[in-house]
Protein backbone atom coordinates (compact mmCIF):
# COMPACT_ATOMS: atom_id res chain seq x y z
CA UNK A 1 -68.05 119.94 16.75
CA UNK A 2 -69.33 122.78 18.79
CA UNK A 3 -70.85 124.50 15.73
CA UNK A 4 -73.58 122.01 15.78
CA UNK A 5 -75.24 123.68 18.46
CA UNK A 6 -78.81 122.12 17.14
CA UNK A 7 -77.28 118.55 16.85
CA UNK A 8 -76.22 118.46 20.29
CA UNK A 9 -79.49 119.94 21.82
CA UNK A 10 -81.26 117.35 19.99
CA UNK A 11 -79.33 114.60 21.49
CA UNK A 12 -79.31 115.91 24.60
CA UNK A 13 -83.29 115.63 24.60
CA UNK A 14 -83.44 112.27 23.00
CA UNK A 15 -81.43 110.72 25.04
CA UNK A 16 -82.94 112.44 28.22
CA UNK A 17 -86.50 111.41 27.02
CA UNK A 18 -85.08 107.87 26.36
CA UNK A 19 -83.65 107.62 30.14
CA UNK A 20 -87.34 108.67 31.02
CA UNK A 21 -88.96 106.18 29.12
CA UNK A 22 -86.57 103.17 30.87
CA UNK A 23 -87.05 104.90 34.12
CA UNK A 24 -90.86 103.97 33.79
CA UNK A 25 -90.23 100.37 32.67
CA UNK A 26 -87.72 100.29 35.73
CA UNK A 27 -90.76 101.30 38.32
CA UNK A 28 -93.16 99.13 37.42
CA UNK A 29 -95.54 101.32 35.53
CA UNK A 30 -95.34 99.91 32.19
CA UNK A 31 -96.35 96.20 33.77
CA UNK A 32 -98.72 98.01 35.96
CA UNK A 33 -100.60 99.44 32.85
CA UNK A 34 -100.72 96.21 31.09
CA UNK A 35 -101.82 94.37 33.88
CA UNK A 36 -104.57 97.40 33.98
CA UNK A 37 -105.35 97.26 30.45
CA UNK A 38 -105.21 93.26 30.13
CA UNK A 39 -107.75 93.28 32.92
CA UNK A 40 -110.15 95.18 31.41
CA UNK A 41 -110.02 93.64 28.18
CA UNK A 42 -111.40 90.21 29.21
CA UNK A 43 -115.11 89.57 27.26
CA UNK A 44 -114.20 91.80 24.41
CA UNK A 45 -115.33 90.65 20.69
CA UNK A 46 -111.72 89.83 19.10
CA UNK A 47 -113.31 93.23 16.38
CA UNK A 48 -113.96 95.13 19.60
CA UNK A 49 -110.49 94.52 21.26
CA UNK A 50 -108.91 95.27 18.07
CA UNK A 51 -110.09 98.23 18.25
CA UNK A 52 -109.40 98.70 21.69
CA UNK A 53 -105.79 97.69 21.35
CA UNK A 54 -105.18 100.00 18.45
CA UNK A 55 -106.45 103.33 20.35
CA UNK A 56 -103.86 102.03 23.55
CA UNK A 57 -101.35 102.12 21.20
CA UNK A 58 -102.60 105.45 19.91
CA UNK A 59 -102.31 106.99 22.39
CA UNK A 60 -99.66 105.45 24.61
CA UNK A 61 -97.53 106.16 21.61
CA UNK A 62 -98.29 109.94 21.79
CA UNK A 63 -97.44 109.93 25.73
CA UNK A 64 -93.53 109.83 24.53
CA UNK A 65 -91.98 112.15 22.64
CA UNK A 66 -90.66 109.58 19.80
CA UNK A 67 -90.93 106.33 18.52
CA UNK A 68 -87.36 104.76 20.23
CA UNK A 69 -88.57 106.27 23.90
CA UNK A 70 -91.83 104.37 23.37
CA UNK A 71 -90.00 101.58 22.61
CA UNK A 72 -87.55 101.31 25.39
CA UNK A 73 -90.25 101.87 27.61
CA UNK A 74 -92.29 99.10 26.45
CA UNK A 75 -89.74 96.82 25.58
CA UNK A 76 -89.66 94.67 28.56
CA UNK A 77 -93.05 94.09 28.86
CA UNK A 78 -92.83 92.13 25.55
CA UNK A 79 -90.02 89.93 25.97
CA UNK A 80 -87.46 91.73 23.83
C-alpha cells in the first residue's frame, strides 16, 4: 500500500478539493451566485441566455479543480 505514493497524493487532493467545494455550498455562496446570476438574467432572448448560461457553466466549471468538486458544490442548489 505505501508504494503507491502517487495514488495516495492524488486522493489526498481530491478529496481535499471535494471538502472545499461542500464547504462553499455549506456558506451560502453557491445560492448566493445563483441568486446573482438568476437576477441578472431576467429580459434575456431564450438564444441570448443560452448563451449566457453555457459561458456560467464554462467557467464556473473551471473554478474547481474536477468535475465531482463542481458537482458537490453545486449539487444542492439543484435539488439533488
Amino acid at each position: 500500500i505505501t508504494a503507491n505514493k502517487a495514488a495516495w497524493n492524488t486522493l489526498a487532493w481530491f478529496a481535499t478539493l471535494v471538502a472545499l467545494a461542500d464547504g462553499l455550498n455549506k456558506v451560502g455562496f453557491v445560492k448566493w451566485f445563483a441568486d446573482t446570476v438568476a437576477a441578472h438574467m431576467a429580459g434575456f432572448s431564450p438564444f441570448t441566455a443560452m448563451v449566457v448560461l453555457v459561458l456560467v457553466f464554462y467557467f464556473t466549471h473551471y473554478l474547481f479543480a474536477s468535475i465531482t468538486a463542481h458537482v458537490t458544490a453545486l449539487r444542492e442548489r439543484e435539488g439533488w
